[in-house]
C-alpha atoms as a PDB file:
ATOM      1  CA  UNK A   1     -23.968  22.305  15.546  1.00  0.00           C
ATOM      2  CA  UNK A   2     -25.733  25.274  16.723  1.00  0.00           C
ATOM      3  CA  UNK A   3     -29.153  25.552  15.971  1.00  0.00           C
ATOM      4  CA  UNK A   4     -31.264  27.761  14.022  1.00  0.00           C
ATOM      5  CA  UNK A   5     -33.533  30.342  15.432  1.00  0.00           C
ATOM      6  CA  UNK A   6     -36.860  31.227  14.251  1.00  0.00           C
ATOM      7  CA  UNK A   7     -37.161  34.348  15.936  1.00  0.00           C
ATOM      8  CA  UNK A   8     -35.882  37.243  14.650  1.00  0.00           C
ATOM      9  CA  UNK A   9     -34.216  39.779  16.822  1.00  0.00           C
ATOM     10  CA  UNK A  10     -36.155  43.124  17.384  1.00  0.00           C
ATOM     11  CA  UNK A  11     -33.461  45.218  15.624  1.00  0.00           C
ATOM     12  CA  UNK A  12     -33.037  42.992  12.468  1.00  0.00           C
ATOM     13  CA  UNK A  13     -35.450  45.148  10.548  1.00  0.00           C
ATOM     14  CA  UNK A  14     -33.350  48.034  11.982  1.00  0.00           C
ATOM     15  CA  UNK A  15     -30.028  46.653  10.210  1.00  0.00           C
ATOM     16  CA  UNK A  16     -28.373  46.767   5.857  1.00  0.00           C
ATOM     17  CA  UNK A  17     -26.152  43.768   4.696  1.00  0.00           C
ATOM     18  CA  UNK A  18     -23.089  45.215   3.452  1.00  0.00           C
ATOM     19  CA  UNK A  19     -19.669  43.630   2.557  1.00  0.00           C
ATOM     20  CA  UNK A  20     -16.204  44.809   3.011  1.00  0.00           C
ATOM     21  CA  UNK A  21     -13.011  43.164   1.088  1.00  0.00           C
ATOM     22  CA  UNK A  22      -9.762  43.815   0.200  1.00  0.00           C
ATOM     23  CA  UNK A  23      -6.642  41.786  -1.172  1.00  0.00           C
ATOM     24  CA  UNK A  24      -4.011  40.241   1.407  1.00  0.00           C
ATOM     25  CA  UNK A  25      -1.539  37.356   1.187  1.00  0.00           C
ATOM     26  CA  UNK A  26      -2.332  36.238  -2.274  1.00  0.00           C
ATOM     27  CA  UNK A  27      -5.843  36.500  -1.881  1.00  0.00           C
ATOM     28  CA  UNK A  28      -8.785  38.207   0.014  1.00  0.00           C
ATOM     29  CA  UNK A  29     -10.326  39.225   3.307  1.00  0.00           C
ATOM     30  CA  UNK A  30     -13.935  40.139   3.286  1.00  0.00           C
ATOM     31  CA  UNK A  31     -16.393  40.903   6.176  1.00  0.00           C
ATOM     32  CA  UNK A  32     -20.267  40.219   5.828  1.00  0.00           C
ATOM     33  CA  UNK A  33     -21.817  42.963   8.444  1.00  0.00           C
ATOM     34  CA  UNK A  34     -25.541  43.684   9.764  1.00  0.00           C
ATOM     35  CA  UNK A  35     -24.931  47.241  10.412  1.00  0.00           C
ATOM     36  CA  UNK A  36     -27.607  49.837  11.557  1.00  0.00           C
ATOM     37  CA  UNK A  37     -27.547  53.350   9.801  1.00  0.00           C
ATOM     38  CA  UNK A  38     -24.891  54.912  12.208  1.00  0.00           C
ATOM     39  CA  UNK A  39     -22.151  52.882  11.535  1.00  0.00           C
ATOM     40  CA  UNK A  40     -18.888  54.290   9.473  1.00  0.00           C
ATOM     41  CA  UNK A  41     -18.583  52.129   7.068  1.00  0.00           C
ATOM     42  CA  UNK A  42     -15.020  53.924   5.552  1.00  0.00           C
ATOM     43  CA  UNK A  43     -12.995  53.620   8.981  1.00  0.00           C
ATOM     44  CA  UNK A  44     -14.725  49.753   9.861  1.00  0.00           C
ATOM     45  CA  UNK A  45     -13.305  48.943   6.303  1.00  0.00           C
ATOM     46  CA  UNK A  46      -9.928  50.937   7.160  1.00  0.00           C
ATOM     47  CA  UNK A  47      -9.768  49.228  10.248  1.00  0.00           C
ATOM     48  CA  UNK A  48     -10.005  45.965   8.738  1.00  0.00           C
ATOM     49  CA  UNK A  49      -7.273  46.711   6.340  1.00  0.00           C
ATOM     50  CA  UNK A  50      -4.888  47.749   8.748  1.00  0.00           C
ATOM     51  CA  UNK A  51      -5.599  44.739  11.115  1.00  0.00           C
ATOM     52  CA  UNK A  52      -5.004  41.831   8.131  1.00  0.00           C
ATOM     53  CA  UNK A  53      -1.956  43.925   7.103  1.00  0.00           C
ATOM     54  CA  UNK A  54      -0.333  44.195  10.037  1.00  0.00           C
ATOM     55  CA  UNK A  55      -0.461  40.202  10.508  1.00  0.00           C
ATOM     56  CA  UNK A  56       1.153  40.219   7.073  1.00  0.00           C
ATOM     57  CA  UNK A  57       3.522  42.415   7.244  1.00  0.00           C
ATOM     58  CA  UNK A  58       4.660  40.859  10.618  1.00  0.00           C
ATOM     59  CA  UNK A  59       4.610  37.042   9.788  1.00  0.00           C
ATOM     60  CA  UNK A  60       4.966  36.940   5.824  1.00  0.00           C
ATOM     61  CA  UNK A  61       7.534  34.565   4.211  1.00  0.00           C
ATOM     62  CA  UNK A  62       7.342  36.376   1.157  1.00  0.00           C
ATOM     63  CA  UNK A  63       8.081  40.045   2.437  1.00  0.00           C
ATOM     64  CA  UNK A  64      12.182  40.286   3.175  1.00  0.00           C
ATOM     65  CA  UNK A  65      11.100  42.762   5.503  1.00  0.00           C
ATOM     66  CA  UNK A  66       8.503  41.184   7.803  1.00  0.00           C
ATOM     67  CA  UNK A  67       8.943  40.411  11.268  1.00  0.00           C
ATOM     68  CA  UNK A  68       9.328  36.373  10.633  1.00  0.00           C
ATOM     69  CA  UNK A  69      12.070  37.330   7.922  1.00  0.00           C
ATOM     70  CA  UNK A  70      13.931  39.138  10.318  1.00  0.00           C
ATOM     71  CA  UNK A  71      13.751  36.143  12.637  1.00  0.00           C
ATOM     72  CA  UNK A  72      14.482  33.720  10.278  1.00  0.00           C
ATOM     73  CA  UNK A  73      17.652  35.596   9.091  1.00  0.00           C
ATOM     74  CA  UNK A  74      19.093  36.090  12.611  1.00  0.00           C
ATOM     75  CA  UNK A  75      22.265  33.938  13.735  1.00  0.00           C
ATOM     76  CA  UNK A  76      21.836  31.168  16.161  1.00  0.00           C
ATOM     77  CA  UNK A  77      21.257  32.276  19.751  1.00  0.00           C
ATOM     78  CA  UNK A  78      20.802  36.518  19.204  1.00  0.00           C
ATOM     79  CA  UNK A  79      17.733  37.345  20.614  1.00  0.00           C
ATOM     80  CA  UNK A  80      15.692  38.919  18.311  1.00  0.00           C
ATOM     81  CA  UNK A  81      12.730  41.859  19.197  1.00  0.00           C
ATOM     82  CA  UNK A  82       9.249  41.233  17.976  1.00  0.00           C
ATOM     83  CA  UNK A  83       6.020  42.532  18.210  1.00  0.00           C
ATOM     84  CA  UNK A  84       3.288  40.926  20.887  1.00  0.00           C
ATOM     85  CA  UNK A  85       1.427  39.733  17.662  1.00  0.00           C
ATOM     86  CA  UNK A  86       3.572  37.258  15.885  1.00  0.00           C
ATOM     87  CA  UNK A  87       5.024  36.305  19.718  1.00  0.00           C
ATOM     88  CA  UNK A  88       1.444  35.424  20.307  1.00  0.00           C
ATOM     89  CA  UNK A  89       1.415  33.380  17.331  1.00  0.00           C
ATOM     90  CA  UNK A  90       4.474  31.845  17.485  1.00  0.00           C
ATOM     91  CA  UNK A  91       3.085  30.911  21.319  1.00  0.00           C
ATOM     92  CA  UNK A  92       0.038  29.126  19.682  1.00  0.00           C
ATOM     93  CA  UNK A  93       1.689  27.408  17.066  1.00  0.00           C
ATOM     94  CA  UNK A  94       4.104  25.736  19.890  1.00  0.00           C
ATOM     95  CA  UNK A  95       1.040  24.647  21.638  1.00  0.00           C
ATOM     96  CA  UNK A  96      -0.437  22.814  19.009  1.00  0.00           C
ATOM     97  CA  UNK A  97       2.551  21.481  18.444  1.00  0.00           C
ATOM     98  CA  UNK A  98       3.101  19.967  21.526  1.00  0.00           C
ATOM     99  CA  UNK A  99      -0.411  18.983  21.837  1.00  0.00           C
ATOM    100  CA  UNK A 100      -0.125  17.325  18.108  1.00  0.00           C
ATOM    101  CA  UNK A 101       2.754  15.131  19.141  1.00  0.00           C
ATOM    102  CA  UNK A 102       4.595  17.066  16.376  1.00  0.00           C
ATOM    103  CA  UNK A 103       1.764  16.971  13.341  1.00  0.00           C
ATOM    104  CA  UNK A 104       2.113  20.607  13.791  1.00  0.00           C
ATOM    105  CA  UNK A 105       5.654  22.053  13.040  1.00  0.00           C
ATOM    106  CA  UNK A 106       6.019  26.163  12.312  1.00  0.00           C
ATOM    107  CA  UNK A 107       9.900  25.232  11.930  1.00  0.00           C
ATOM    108  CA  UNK A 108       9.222  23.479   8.158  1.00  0.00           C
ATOM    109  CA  UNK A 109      10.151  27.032   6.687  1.00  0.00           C
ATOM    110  CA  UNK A 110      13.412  24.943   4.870  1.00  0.00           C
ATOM    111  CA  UNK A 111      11.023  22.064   3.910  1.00  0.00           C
ATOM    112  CA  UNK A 112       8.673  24.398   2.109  1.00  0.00           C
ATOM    113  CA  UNK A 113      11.158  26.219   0.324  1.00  0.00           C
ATOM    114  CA  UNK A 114      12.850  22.844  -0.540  1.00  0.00           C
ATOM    115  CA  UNK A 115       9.983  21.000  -2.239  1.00  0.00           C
ATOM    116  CA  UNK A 116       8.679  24.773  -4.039  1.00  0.00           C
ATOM    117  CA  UNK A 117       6.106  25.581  -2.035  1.00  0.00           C
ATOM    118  CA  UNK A 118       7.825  28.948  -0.562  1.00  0.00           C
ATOM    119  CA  UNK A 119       9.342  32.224  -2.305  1.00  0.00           C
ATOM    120  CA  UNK A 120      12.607  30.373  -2.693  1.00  0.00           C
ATOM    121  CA  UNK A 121      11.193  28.154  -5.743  1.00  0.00           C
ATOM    122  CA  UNK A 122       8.764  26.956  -7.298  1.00  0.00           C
ATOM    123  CA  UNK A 123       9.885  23.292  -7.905  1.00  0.00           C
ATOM    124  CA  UNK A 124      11.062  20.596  -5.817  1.00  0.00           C
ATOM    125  CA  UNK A 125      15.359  21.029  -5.617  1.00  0.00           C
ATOM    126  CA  UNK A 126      16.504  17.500  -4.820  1.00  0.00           C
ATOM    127  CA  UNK A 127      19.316  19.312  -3.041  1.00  0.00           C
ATOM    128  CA  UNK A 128      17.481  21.246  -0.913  1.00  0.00           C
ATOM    129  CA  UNK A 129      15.312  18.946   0.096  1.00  0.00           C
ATOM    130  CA  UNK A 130      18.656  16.608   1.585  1.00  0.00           C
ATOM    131  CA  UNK A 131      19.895  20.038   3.054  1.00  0.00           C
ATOM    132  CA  UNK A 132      16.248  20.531   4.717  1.00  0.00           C
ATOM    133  CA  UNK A 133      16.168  16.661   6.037  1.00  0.00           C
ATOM    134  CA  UNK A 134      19.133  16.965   7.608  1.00  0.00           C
ATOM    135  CA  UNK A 135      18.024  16.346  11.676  1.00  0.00           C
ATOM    136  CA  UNK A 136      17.220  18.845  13.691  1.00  0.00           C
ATOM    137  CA  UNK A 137      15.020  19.298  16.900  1.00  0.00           C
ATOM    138  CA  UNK A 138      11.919  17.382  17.595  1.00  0.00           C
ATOM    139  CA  UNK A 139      10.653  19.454  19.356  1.00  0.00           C
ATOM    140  CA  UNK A 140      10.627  22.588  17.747  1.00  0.00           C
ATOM    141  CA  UNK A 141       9.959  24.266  21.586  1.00  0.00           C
ATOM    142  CA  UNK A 142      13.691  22.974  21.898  1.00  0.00           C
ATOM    143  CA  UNK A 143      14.968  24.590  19.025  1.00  0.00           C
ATOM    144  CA  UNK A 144      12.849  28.035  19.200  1.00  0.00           C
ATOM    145  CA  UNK A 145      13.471  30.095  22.765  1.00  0.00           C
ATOM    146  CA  UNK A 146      10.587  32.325  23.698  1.00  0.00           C
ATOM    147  CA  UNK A 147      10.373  35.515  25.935  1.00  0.00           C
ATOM    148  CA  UNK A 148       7.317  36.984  25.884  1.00  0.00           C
ATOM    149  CA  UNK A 149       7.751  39.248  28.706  1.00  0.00           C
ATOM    150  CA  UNK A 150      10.959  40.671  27.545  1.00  0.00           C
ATOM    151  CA  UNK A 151       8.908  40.006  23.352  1.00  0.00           C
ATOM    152  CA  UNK A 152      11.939  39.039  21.977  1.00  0.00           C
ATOM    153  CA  UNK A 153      12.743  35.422  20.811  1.00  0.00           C
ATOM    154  CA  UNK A 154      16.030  33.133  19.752  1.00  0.00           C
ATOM    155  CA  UNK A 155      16.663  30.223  17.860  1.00  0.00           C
ATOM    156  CA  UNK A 156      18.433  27.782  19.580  1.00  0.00           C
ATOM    157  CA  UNK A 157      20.070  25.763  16.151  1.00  0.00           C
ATOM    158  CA  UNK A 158      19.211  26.879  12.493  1.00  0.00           C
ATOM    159  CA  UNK A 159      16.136  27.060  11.570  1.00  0.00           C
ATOM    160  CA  UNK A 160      13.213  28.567   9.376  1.00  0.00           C
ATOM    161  CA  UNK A 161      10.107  29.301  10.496  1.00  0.00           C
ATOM    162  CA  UNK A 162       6.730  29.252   8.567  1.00  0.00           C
ATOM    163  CA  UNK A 163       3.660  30.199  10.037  1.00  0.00           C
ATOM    164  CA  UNK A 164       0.989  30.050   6.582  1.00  0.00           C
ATOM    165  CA  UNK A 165      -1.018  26.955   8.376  1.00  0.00           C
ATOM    166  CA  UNK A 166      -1.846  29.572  11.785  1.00  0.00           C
ATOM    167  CA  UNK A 167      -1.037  33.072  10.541  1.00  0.00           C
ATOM    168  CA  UNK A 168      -4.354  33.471   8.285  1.00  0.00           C
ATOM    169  CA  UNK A 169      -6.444  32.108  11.469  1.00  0.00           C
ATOM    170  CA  UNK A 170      -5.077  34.841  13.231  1.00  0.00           C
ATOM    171  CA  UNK A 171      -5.783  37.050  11.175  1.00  0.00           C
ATOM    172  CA  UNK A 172      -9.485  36.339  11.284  1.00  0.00           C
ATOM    173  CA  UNK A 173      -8.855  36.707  14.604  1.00  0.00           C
ATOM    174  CA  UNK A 174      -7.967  40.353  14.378  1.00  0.00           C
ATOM    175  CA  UNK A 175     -10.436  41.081  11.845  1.00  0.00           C
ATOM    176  CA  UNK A 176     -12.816  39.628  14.622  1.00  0.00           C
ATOM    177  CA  UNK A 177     -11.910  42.220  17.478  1.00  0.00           C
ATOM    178  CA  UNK A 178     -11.735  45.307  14.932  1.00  0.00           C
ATOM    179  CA  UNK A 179     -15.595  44.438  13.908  1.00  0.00           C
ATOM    180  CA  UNK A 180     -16.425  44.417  17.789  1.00  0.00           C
ATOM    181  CA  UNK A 181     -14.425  47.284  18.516  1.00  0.00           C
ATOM    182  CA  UNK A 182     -16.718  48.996  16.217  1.00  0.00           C
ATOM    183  CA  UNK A 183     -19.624  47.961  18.156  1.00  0.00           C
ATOM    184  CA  UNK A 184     -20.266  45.128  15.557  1.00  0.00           C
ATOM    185  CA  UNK A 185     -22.958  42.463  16.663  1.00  0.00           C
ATOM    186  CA  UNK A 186     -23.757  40.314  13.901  1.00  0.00           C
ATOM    187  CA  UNK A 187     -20.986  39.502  11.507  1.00  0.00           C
ATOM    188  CA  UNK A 188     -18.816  37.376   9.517  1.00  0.00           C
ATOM    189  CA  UNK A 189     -15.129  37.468   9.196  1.00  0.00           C
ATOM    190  CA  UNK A 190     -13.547  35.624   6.591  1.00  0.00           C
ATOM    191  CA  UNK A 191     -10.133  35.145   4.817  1.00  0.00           C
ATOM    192  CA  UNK A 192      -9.167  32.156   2.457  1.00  0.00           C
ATOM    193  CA  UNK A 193     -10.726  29.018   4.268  1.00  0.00           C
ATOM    194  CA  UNK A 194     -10.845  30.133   7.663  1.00  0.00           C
ATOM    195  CA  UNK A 195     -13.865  32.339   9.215  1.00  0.00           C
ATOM    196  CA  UNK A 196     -15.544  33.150  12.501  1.00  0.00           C
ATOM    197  CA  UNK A 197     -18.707  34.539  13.414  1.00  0.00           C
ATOM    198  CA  UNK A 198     -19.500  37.317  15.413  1.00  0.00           C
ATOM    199  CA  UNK A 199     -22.927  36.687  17.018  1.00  0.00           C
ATOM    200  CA  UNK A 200     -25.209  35.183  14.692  1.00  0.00           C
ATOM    201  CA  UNK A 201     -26.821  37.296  11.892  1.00  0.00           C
ATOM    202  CA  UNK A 202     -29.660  39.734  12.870  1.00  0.00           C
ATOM    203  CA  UNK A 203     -32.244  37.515  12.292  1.00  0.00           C
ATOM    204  CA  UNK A 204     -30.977  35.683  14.790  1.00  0.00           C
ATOM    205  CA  UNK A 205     -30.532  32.653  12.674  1.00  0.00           C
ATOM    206  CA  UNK A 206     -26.728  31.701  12.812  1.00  0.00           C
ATOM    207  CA  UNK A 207     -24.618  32.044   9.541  1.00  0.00           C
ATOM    208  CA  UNK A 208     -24.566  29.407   6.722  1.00  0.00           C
ATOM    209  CA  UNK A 209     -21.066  28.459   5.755  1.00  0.00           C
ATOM    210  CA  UNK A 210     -20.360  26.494   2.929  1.00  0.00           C
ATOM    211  CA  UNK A 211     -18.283  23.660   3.234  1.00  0.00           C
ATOM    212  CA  UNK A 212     -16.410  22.828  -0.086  1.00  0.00           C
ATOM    213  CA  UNK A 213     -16.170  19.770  -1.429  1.00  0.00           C
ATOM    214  CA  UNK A 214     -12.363  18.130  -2.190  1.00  0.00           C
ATOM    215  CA  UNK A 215     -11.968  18.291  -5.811  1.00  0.00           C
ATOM    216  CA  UNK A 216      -8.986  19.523  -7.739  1.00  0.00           C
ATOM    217  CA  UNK A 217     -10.589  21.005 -10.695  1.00  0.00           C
ATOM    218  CA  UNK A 218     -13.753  22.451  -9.810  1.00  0.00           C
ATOM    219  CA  UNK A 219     -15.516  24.308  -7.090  1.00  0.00           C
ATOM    220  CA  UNK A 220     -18.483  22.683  -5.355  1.00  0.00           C
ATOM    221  CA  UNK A 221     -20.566  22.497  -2.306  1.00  0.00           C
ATOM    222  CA  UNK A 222     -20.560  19.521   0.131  1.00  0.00           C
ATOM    223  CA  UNK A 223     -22.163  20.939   2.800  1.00  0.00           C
ATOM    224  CA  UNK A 224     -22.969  23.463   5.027  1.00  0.00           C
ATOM    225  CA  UNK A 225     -21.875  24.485   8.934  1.00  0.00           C
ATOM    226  CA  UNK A 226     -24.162  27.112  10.968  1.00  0.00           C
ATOM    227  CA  UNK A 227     -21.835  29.744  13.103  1.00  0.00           C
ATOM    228  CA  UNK A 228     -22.670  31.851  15.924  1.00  0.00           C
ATOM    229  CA  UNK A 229     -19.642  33.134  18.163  1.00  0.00           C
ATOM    230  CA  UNK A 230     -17.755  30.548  16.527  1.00  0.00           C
ATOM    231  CA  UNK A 231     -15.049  29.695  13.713  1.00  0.00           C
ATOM    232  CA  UNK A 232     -14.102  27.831  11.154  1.00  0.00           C
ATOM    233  CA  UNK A 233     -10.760  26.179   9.709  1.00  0.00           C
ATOM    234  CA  UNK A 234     -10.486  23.683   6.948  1.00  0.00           C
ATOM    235  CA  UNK A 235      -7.069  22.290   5.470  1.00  0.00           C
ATOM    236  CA  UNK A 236      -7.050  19.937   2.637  1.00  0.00           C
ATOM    237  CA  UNK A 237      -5.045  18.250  -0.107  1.00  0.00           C
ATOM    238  CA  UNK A 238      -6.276  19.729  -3.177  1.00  0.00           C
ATOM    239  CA  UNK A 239      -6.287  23.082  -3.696  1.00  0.00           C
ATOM    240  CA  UNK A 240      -2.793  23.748  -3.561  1.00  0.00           C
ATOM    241  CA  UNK A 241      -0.699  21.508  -4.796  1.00  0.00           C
ATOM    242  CA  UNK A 242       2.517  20.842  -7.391  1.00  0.00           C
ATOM    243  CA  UNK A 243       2.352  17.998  -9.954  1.00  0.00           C
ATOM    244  CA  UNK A 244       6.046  16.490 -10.162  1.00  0.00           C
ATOM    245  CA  UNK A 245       5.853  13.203 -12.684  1.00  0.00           C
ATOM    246  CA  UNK A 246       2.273  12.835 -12.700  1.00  0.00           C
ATOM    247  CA  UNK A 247       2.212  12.865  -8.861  1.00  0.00           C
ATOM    248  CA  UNK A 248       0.628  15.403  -7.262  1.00  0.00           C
ATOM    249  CA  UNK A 249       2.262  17.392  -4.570  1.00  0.00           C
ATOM    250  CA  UNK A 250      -0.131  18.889  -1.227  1.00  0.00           C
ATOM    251  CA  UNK A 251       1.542  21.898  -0.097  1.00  0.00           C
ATOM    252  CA  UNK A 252       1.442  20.974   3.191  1.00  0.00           C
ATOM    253  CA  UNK A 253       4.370  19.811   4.974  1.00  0.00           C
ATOM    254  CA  UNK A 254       4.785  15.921   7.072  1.00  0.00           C
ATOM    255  CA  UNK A 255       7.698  17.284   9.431  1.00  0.00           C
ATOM    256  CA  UNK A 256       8.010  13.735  10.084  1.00  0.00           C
ATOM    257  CA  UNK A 257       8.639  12.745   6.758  1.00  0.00           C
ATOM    258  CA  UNK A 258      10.038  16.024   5.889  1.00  0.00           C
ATOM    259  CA  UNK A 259       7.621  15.406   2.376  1.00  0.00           C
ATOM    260  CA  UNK A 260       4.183  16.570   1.661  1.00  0.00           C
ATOM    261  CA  UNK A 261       1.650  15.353   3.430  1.00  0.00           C
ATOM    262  CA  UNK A 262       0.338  12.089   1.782  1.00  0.00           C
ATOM    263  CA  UNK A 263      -2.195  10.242   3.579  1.00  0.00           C
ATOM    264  CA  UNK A 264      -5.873   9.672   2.245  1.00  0.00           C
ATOM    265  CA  UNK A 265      -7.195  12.541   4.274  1.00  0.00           C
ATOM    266  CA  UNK A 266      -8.820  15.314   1.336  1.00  0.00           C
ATOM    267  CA  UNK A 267      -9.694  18.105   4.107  1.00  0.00           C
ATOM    268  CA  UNK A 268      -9.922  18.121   7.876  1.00  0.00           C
ATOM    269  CA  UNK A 269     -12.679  21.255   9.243  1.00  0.00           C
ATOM    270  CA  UNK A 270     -12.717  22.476  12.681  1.00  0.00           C
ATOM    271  CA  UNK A 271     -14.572  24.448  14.812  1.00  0.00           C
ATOM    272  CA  UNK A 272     -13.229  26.603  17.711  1.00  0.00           C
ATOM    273  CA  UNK A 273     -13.917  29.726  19.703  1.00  0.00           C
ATOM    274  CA  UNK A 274     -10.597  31.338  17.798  1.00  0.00           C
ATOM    275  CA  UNK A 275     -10.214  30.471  14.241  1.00  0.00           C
ATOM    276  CA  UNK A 276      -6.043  30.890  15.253  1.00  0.00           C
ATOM    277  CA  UNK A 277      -6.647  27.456  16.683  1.00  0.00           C
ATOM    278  CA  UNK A 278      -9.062  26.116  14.398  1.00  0.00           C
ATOM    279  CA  UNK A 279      -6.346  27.022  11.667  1.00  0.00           C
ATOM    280  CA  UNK A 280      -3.305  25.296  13.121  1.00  0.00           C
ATOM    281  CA  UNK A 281      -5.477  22.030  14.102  1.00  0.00           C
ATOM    282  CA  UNK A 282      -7.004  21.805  10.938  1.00  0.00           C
ATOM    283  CA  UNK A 283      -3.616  21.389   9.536  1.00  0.00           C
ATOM    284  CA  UNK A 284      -2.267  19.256  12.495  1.00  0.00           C
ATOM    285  CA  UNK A 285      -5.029  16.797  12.185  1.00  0.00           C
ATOM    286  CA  UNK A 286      -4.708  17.012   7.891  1.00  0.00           C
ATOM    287  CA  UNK A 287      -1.119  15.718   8.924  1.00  0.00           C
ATOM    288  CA  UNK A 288      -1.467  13.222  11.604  1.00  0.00           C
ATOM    289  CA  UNK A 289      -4.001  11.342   9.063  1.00  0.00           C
ATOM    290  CA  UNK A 290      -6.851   9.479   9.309  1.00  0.00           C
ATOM    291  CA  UNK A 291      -6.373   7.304  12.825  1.00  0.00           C
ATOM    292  CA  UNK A 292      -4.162   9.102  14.489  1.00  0.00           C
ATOM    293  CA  UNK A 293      -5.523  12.189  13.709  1.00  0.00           C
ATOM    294  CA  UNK A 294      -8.928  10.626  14.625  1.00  0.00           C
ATOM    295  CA  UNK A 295      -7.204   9.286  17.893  1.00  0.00           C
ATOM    296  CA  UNK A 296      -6.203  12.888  18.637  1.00  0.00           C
ATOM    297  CA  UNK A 297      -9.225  15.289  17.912  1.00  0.00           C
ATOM    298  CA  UNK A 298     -11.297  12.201  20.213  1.00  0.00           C
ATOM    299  CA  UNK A 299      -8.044  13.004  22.852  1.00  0.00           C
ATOM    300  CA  UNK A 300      -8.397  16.927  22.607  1.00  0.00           C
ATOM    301  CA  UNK A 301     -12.563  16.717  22.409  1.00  0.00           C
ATOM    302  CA  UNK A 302     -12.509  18.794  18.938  1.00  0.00           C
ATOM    303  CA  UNK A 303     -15.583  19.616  17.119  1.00  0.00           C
ATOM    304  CA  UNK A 304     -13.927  17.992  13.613  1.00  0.00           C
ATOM    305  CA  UNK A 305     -14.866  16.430  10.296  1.00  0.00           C
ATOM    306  CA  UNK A 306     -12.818  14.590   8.309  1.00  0.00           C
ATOM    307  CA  UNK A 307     -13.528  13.770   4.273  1.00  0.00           C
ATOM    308  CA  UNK A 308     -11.285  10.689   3.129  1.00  0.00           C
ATOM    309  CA  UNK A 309     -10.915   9.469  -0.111  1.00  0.00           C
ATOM    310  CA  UNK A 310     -11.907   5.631   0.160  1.00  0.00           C
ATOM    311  CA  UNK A 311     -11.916   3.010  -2.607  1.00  0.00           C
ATOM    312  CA  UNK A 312     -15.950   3.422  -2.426  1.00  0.00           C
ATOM    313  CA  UNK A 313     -15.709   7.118  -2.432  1.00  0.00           C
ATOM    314  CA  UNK A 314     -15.581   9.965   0.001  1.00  0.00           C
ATOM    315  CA  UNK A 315     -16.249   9.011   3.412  1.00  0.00           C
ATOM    316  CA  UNK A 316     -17.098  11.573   6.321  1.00  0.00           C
ATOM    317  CA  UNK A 317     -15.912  11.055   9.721  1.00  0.00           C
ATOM    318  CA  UNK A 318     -17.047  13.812  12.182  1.00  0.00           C
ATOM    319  CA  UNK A 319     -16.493  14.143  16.185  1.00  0.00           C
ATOM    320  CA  UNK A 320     -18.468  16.933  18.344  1.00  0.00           C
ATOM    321  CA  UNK A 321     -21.078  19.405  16.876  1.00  0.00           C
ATOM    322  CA  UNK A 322     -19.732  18.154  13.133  1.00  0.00           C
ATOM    323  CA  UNK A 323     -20.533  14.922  13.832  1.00  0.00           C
ATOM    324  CA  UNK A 324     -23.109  12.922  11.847  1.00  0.00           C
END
């Protein structure tokens, strides 16, 4: 992990604290800002706004109109026009794929709806779920065609995209560039459970993220992660979740199951210079499970830390700067 400086910079006295929020996708962004006396605080918060709600009103499942809706309504092989931003995304999310053997899929859209996870339901449909498992690509590269010098896209057999495990990443992302476009040094950008960390704060001692601990009905601290220029992504099994017959149901999706995920992984974290990534691993690895998804962070040298429910309890396994 990075380590903590004693020092404080020569403008830290110089700086305020102040925090900027506002709702998006079902819950809220917020940025945590040293700012000296000449900033404008009105259009840095504006600014934010816009960014996160562009990202959501391109790549929303739950907006008929977005971008991904448009997509994911369009026949078989029409080319559809998009924006650079959700081509970018879609881009990344086809990366990890690949690199994931398949743990990440954004082509699960059918799956999510299925089991009631998306705007479709809010239950499991038996029916739906046989429709969803019916086979299709892989490789979701082979079913989903993209141009990104032309920005347009096709999908090469039916399918339905959903891009919740990368989208909020993304967004932190953009929230990220809009604080340094603003001449922002020391900051922290966070939305849900991802975050990244522009500079450290201007002290010069990086910033103290709290890593929660896996438990259904109660909010807690497990630990804590230090970030400077970095981010943070953690995906886990138990904050949202369906119980179906006394089971319950993780939201997110095994595309090689075509089921929620069910392994004894609670939450994966990762660190990465773009919280995009750090997103879309964190729910690859929550997928792949405990040894393979050990097998592959080792493979891809990521800075993870898995917390698995054991019969003795929760055990931690961490790889890179989150090791132990």
């Amino acid at each position: 992990m990075p380590k903590m400086s004693s020092e404080p910079h020569e403008h830290a006295t110089a700086c305020k604290r102040i925090t900027v929020n506002g709702p998006t996708m079902g819950t809220r962004w917020s940025a945590t800002v040293d700012a000296d006396n000449t900033m404008d605080l009105v259009a840095l918060r504006q600014d934010l706004a816009a960014a996160v709600e562009q990202v959501d009103e391109q790549m929303s499942p739950w907006k008929p109109g977005s971008d991904l809706m448009r997509l994911n309504r369009a026949p078989v092989d029409e080319w559809v026009d998009l924006p650079a931003e959700i081509l970018e995304v879609l881009d990344g999310a086809l990366d990890v794929h690949r690199l994931s053997a398949g743990a990440f899929d954004p082509c699960v859209g059918a799956l999510v709806n299925a089991w009631g996870f998306g705007a479709v339901r809010d239950a499991p449909d038996a029916q739906a779920i046989r429709a969803a498992r019916q086979p299709w690509p892989r490789r979701a590269e082979a079913g989903l065609e993209l141009d990104r010098c032309a920005g347009r896209v096709r999908k090469r057999v039916p399918l339905q995209i959903d891009l919740c495990g990368i989208a909020k990443g993304y967004a932190v992302d953009r929230m990220a560039t809009v604080l340094q476009q603003h001449g922002v040094r020391h900051a922290l950008a966070a939305l849900d459970g991802e975050l990244r960390a522009v500079g450290t704060q201007a002290s010069g001692v990086p910033w103290a993220v709290a890593l929660e601990h896996p438990e259904v009905e109660r909010r807690a601290v497990h630990g804590v992660i230090e970030l400077e220029d970095l981010a943070v992504a953690t995906s886990g099994d138990y904050r949202r979740y369906l119980e179906v017959g006394g089971t319950r149901l993780a939201h997110t999706m095994d595309p090689r199951d075509c089921a929620p995920v069910r392994n004894s992984v609670a939450s994966v974290t990762v660190l990465a210079r773009s919280c995009m990534h750090a997103d879309a691993w964190a729910t690859a690895l929550l997928v792949a499970g405990p040894d393979e998804g050990l097998a592959m962070a080792q493979r891809m040298r990521l800075d993870v830390l898995f917390l698995l429910r054991r019969a003795e309890g929760l055990v931690e396994l961490g790889l890179g700067r989150l090791g132990r």
